[in-house]
N, C-alpha and C. Protein backbone atom coordinates (compact mmCIF):
# COMPACT_ATOMS: atom_id res chain seq x y z
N UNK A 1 -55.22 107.88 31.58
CA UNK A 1 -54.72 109.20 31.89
C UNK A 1 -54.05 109.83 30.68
N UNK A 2 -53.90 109.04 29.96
CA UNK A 2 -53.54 109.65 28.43
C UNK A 2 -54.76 110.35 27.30
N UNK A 3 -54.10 111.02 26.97
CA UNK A 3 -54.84 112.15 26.10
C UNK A 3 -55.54 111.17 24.90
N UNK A 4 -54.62 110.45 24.50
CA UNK A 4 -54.80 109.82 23.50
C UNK A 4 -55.60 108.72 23.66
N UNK A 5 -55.79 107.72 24.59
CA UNK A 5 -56.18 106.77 25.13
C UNK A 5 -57.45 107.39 25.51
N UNK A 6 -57.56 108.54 26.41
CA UNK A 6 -59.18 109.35 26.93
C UNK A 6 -60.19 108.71 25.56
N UNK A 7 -59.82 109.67 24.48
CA UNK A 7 -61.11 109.66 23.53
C UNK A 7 -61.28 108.80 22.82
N UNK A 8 -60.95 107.52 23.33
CA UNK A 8 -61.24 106.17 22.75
C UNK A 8 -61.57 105.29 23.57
N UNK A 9 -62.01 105.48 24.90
CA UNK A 9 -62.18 105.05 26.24
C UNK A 9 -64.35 104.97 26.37
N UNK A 10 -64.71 105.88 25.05
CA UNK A 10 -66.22 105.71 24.75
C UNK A 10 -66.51 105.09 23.80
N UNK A 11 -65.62 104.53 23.21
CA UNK A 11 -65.85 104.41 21.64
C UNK A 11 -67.09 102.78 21.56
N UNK A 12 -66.95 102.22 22.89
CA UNK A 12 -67.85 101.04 22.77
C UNK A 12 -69.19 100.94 22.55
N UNK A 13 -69.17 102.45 22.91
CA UNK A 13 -71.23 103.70 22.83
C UNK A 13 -71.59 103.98 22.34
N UNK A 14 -70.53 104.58 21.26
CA UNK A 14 -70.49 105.75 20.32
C UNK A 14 -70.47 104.59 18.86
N UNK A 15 -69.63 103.57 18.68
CA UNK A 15 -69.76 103.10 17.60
C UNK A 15 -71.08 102.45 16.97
N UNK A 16 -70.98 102.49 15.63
CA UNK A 16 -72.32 101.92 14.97
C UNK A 16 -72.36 100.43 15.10
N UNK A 17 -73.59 99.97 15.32
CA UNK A 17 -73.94 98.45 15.62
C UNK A 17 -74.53 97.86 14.49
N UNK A 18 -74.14 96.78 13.68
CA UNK A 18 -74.85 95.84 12.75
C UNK A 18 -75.36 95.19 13.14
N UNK A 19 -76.43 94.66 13.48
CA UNK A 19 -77.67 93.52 13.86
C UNK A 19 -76.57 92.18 13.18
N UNK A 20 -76.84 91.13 14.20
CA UNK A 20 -76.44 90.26 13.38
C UNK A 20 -74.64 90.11 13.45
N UNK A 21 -73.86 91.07 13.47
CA UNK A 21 -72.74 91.26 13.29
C UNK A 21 -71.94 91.96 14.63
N UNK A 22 -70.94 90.57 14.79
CA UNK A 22 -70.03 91.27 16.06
C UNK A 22 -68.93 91.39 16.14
N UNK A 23 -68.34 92.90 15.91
CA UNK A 23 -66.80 93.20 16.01
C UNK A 23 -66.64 93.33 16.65
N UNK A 24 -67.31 93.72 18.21
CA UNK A 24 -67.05 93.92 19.70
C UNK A 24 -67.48 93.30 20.70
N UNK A 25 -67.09 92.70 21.62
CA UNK A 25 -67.93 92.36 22.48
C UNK A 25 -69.16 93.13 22.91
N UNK A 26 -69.31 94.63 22.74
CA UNK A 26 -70.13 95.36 23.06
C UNK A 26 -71.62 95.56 21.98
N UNK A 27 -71.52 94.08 21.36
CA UNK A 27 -72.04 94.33 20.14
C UNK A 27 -73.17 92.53 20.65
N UNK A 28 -72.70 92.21 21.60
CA UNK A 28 -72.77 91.01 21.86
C UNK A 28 -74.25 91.17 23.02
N UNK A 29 -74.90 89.96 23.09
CA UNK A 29 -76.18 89.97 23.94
C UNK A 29 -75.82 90.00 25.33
N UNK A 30 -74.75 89.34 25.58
CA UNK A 30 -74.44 89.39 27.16
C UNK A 30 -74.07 90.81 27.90
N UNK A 31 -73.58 91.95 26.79
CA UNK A 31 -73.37 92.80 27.11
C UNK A 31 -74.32 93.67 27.33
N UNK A 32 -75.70 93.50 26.27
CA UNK A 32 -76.75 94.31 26.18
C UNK A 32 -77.59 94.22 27.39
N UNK A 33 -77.45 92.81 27.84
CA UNK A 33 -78.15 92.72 28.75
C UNK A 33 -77.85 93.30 29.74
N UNK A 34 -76.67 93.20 29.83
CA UNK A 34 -75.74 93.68 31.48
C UNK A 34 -76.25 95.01 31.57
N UNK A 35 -76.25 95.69 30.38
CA UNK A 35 -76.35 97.38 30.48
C UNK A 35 -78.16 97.41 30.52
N UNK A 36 -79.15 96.70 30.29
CA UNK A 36 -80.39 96.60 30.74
C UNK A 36 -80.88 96.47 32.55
N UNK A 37 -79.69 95.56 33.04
CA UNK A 37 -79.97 95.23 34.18
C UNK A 37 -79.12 95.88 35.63
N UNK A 38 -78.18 97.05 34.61
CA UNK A 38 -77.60 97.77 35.53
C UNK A 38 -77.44 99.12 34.29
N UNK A 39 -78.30 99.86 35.00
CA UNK A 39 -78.56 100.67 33.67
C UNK A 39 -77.64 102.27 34.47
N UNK A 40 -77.38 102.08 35.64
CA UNK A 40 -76.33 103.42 36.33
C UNK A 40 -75.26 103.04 36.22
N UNK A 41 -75.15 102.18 35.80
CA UNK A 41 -73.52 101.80 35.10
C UNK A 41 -72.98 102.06 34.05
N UNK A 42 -74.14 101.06 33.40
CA UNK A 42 -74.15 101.65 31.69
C UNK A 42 -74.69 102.82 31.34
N UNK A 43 -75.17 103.88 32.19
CA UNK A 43 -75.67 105.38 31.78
C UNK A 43 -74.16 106.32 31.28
N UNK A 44 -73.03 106.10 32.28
CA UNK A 44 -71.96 106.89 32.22
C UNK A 44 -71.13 106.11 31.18
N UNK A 45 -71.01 106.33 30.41
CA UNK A 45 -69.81 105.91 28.78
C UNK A 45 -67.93 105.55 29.35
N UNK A 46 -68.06 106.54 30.01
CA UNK A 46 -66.48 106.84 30.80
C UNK A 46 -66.24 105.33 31.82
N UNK A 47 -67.15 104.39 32.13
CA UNK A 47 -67.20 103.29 33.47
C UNK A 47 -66.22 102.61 32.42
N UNK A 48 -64.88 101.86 32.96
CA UNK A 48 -64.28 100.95 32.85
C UNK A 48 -64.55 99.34 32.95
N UNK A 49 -64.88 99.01 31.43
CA UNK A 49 -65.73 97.31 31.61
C UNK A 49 -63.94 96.57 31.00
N UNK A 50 -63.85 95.76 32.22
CA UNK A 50 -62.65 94.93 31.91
C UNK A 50 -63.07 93.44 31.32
N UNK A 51 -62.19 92.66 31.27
CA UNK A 51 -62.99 91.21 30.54
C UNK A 51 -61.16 90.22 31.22
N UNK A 52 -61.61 89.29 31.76
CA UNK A 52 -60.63 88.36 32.86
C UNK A 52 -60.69 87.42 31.85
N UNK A 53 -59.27 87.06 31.43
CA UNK A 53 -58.93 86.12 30.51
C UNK A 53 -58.06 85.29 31.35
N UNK A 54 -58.07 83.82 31.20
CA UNK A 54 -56.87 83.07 31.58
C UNK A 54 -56.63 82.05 30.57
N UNK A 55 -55.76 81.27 30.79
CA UNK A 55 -55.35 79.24 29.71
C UNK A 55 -54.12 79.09 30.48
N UNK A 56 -54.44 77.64 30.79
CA UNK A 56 -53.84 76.90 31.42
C UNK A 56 -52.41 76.75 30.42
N UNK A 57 -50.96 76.67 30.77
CA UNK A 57 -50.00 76.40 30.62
C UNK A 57 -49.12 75.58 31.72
N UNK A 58 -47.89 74.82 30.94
CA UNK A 58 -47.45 74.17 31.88
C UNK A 58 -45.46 74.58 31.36
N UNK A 59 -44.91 75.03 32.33
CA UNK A 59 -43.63 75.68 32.00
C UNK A 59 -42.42 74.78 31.39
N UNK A 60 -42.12 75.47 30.39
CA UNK A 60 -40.74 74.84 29.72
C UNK A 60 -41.61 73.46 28.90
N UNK A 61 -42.80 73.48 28.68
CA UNK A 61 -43.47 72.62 27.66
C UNK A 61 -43.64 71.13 28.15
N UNK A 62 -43.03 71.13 29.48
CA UNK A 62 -43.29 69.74 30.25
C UNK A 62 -44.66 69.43 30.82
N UNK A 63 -45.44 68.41 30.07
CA UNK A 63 -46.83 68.17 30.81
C UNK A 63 -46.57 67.10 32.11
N UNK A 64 -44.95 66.84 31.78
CA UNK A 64 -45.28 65.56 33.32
C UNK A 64 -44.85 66.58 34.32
N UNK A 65 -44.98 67.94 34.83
CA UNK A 65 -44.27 68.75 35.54
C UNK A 65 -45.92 68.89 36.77
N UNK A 66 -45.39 68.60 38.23
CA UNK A 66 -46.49 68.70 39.20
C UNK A 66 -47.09 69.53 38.76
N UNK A 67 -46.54 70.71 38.61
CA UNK A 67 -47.72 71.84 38.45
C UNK A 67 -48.14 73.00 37.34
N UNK A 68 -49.26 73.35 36.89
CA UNK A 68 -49.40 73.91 35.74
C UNK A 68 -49.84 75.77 36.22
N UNK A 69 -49.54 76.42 35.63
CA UNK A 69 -50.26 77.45 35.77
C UNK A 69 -50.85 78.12 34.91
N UNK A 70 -52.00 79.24 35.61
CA UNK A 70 -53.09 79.93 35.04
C UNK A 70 -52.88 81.80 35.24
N UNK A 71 -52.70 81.95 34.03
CA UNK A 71 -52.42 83.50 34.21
C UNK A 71 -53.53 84.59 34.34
N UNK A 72 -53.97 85.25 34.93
CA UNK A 72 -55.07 86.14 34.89
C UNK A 72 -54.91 87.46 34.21
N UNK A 73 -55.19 87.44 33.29
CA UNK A 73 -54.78 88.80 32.83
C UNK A 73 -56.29 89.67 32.47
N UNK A 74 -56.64 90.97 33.08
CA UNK A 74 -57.81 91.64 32.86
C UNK A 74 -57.43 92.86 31.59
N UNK A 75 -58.38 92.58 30.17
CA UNK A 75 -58.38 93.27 29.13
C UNK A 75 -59.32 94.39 29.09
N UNK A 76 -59.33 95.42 28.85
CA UNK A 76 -59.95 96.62 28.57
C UNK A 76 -60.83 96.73 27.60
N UNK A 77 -62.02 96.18 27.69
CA UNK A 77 -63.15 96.59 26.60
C UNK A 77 -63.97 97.92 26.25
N UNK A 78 -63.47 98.86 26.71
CA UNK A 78 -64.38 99.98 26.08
C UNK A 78 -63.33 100.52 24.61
N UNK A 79 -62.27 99.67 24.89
CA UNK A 79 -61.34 100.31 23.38
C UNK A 79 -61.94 99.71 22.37
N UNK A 80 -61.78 100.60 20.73
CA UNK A 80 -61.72 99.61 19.83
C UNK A 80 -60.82 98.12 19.88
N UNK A 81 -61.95 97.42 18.37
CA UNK A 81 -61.22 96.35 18.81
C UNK A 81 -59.49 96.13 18.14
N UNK A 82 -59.49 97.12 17.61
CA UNK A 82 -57.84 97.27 17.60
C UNK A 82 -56.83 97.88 18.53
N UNK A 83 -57.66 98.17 19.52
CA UNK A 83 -57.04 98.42 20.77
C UNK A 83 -56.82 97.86 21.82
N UNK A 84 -57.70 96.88 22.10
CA UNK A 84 -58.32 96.75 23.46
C UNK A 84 -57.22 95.24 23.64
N UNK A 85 -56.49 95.05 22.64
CA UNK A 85 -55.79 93.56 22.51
C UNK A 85 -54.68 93.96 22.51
N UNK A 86 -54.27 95.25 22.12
CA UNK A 86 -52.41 95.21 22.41
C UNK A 86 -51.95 95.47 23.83
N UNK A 87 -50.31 95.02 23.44
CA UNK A 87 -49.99 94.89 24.94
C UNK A 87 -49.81 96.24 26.03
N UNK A 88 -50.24 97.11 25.67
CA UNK A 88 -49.96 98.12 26.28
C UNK A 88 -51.72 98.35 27.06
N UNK A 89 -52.62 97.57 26.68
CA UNK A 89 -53.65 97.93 27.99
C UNK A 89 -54.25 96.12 27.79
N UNK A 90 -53.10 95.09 28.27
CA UNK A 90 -52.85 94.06 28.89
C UNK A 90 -52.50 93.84 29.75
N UNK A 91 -53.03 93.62 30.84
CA UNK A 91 -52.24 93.47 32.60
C UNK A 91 -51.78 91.94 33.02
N UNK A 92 -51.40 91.46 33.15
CA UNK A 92 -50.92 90.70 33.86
C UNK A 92 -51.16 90.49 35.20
N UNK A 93 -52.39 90.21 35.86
CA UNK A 93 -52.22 90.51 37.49
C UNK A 93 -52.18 89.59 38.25
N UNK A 94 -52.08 88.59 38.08
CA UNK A 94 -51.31 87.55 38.84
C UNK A 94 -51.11 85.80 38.00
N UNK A 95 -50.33 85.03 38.61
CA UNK A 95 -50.27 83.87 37.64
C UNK A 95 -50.61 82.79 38.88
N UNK A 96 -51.65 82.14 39.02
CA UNK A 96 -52.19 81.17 39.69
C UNK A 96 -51.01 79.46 39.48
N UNK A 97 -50.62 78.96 40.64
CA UNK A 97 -50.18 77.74 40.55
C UNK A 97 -51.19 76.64 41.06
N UNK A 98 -51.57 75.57 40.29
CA UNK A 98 -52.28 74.56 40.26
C UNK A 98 -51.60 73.49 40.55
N UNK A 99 -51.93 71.94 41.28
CA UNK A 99 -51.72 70.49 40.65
C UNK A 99 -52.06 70.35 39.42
N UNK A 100 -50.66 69.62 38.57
CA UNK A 100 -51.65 68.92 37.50
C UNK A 100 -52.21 67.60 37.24
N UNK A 101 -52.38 67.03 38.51
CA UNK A 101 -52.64 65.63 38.54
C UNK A 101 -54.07 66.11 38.98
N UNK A 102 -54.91 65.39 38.18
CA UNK A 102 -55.98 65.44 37.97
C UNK A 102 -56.79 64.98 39.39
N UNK A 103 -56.01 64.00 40.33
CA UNK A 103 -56.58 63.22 41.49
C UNK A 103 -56.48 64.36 42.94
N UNK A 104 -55.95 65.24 42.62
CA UNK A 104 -55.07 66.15 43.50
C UNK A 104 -56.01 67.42 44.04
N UNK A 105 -56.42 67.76 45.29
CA UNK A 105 -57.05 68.70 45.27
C UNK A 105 -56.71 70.13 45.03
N UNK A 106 -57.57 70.80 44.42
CA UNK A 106 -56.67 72.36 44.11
C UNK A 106 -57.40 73.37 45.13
N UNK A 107 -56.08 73.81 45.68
CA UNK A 107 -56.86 74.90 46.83
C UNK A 107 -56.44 76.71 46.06
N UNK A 108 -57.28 77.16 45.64
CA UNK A 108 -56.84 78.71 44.85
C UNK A 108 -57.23 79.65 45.82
């Protein structure tokens, strides 16, 4: 909803591609494909492609601690890639609690 943020919200379309060379994920085969096999998605520039990151941590640096958790945080890929990584279009949307005993069933 920012002015500033808008005209960099295409830039994953609009930028030049090197064969061979990947500064973006959008530069990447998994992406090309996606936009081959859903091509009314990838027609509109403006569609919001997020990317779900997590890593396992275990709190206060204790590995003998029951339980570890997994943070989900969804990143914004249509920014440059000097954008799309700072914390201001980083979400946080929830932090998953696990067993960390390996014998233990995990119900998520």
């Amino acid at each position: 909803m920012s002015p500033k943020t808008v005209e960099h919200m295409t830039w994953h379309q609009s930028h030049n591609m090197v064969d061979g060379v990947m500064v973006h994920p959008s530069n990447d085969e998994a992406w090309k494909h996606f936009n081959s096999v859903h091509p009314h998605i990838s027609a509109e520039s403006r569609n919001v492609r997020l990317r779900l990151c997590t890593d396992r941590f275990n709190l206060f640096g204790s590995f003998a601690a029951p339980y570890s958790y997994w943070p989900i945080i969804p990143t914004v890929y249509n920014l440059p890639p000097g954008m799309c990584m700072k914390s201001e279009f980083i979400f946080l949307s929830m932090i998953i609690s696990v067993p960390s005993s390996p014998g233990q069933n995990i119900d998520v």
